[in-house]
Protein backbone atom coordinates (compact mmCIF):
# COMPACT_ATOMS: atom_id res chain seq x y z
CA UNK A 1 -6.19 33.28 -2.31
CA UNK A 2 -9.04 33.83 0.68
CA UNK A 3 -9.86 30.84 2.24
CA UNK A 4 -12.66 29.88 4.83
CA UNK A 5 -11.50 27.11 6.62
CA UNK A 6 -14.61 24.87 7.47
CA UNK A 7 -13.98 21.61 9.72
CA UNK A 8 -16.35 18.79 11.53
CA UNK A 9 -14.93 18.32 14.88
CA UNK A 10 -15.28 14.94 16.66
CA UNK A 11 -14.11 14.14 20.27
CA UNK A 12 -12.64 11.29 19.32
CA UNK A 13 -10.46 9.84 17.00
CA UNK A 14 -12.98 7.08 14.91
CA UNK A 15 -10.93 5.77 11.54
CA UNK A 16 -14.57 5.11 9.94
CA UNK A 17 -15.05 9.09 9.76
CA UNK A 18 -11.76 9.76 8.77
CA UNK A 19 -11.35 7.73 5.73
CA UNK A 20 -15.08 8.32 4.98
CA UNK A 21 -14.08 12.26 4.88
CA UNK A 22 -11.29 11.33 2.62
CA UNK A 23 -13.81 9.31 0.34
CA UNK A 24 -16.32 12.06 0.19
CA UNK A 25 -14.15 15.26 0.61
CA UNK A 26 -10.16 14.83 -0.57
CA UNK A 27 -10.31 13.03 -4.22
CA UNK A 28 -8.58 14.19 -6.38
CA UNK A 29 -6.58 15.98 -3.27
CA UNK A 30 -2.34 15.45 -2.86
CA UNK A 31 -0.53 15.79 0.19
CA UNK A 32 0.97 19.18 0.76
CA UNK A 33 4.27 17.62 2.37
CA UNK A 34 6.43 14.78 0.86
CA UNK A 35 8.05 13.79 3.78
CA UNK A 36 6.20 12.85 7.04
CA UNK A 37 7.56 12.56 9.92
CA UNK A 38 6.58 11.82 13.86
CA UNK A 39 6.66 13.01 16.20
CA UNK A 40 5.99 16.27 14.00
CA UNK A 41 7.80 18.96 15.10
CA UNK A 42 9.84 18.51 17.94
CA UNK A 43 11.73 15.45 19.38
CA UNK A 44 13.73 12.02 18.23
CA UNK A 45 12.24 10.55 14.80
CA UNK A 46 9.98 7.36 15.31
CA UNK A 47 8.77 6.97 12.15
CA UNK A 48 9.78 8.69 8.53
CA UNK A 49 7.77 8.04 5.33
CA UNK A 50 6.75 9.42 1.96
CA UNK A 51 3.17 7.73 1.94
CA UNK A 52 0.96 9.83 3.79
CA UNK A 53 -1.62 6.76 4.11
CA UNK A 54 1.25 4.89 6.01
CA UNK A 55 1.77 7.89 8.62
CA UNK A 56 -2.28 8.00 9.15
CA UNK A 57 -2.15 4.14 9.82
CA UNK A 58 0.71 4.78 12.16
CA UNK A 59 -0.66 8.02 14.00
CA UNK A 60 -4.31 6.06 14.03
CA UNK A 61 -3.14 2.65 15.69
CA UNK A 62 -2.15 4.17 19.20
CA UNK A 63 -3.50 6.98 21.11
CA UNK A 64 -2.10 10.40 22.12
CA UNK A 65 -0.34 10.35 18.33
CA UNK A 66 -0.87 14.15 16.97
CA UNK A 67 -0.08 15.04 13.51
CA UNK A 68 -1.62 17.34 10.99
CA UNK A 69 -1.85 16.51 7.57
CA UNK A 70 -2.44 19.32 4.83
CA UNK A 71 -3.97 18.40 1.50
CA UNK A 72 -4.29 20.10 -2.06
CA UNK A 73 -5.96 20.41 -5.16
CA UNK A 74 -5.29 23.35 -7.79
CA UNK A 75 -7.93 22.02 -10.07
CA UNK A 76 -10.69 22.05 -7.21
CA UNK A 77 -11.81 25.76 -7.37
CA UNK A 78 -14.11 26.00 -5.12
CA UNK A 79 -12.05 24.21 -2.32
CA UNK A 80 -8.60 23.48 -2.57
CA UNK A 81 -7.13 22.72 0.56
CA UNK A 82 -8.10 19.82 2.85
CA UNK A 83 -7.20 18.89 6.81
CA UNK A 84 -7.19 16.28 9.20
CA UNK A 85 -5.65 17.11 12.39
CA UNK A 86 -5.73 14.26 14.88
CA UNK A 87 -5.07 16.43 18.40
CA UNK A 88 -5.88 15.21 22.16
CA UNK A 89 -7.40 12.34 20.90
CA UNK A 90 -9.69 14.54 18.98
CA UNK A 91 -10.02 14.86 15.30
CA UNK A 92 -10.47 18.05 12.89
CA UNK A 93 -11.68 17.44 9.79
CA UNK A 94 -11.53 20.32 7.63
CA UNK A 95 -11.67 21.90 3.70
CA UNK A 96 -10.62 25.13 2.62
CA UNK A 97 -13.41 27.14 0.56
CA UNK A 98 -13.71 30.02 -1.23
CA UNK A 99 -15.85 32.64 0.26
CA UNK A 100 -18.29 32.58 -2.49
CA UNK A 101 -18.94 28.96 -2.14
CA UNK A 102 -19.06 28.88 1.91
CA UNK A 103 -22.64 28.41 2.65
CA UNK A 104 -22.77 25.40 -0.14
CA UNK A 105 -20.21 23.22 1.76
CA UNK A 106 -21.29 24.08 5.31
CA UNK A 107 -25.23 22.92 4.55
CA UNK A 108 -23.33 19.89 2.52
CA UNK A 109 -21.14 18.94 5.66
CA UNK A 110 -23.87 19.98 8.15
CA UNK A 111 -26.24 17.47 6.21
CA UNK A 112 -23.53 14.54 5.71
CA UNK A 113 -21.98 14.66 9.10
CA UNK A 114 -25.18 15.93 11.55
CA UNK A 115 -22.46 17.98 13.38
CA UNK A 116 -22.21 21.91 14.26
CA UNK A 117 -19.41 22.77 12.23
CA UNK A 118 -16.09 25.06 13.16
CA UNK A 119 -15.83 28.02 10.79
CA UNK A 120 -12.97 30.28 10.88
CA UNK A 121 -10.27 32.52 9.02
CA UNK A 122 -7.18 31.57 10.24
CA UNK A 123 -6.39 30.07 12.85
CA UNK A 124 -8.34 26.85 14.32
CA UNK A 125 -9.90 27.47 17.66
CA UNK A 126 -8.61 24.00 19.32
CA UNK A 127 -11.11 22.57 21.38
């Protein structure tokens, strides 16, 4: 399935917006891994969990902590897939939406967050 990815990008990491994305934008949403793990990709394991919430808390209570979390819902329709990447002490906040439904969710998230928005096919241009 086409996705648009759509995110909010904020220059730094603030937990308020974060969980108040997951409030307004993720119910509903599950993790897309099971197993989280940090440092991410490369490197000695700190920290391994199977509670997503848990690895946020972690990755949110020091800074320079990257991770990207992926999120799902296959009854959501109109957006399945959610993102937070937490990069360079910078956060993405993201939703995947169908094409049809793009210019509903970017004057939603445009209204709700006051932000230019980042709007791509692909790959995130990192800031």
């Amino acid at each position: 399935m086409e996705l648009t990815d759509i995110y909010i990008y904020r220059n730094k990491v603030e937990k308020e917006i974060i969980f108040d994305f997951m409030k307004n934008w993720l119910i509903g949403f599950k993790t897309a891994d099971e197993i989280f793990e940090y440092p991410q990709f490369f490197g000695d394991t700190v920290l391994e969990t199977d509670d997503y919430f848990e690895m946020l808390l972690f990755v949110l209570a020091a800074p320079d902590r990257n991770y990207n979390f992926y999120f799902e819902n296959k009854d959501n329709l109109q957006n399945p897939k959610g993102m937070i990447f937490i990069q360079n002490n910078a956060v993405y906040l993201g939703i995947g939406v169908i094409p049809s439904c793009e210019k509903h969710f970017i004057n939603s998230l445009t209204e709700k967050y006051e932000e230019e928005l980042i709007i791509c096919n692909g790959v995130l241009p990192y800031k």
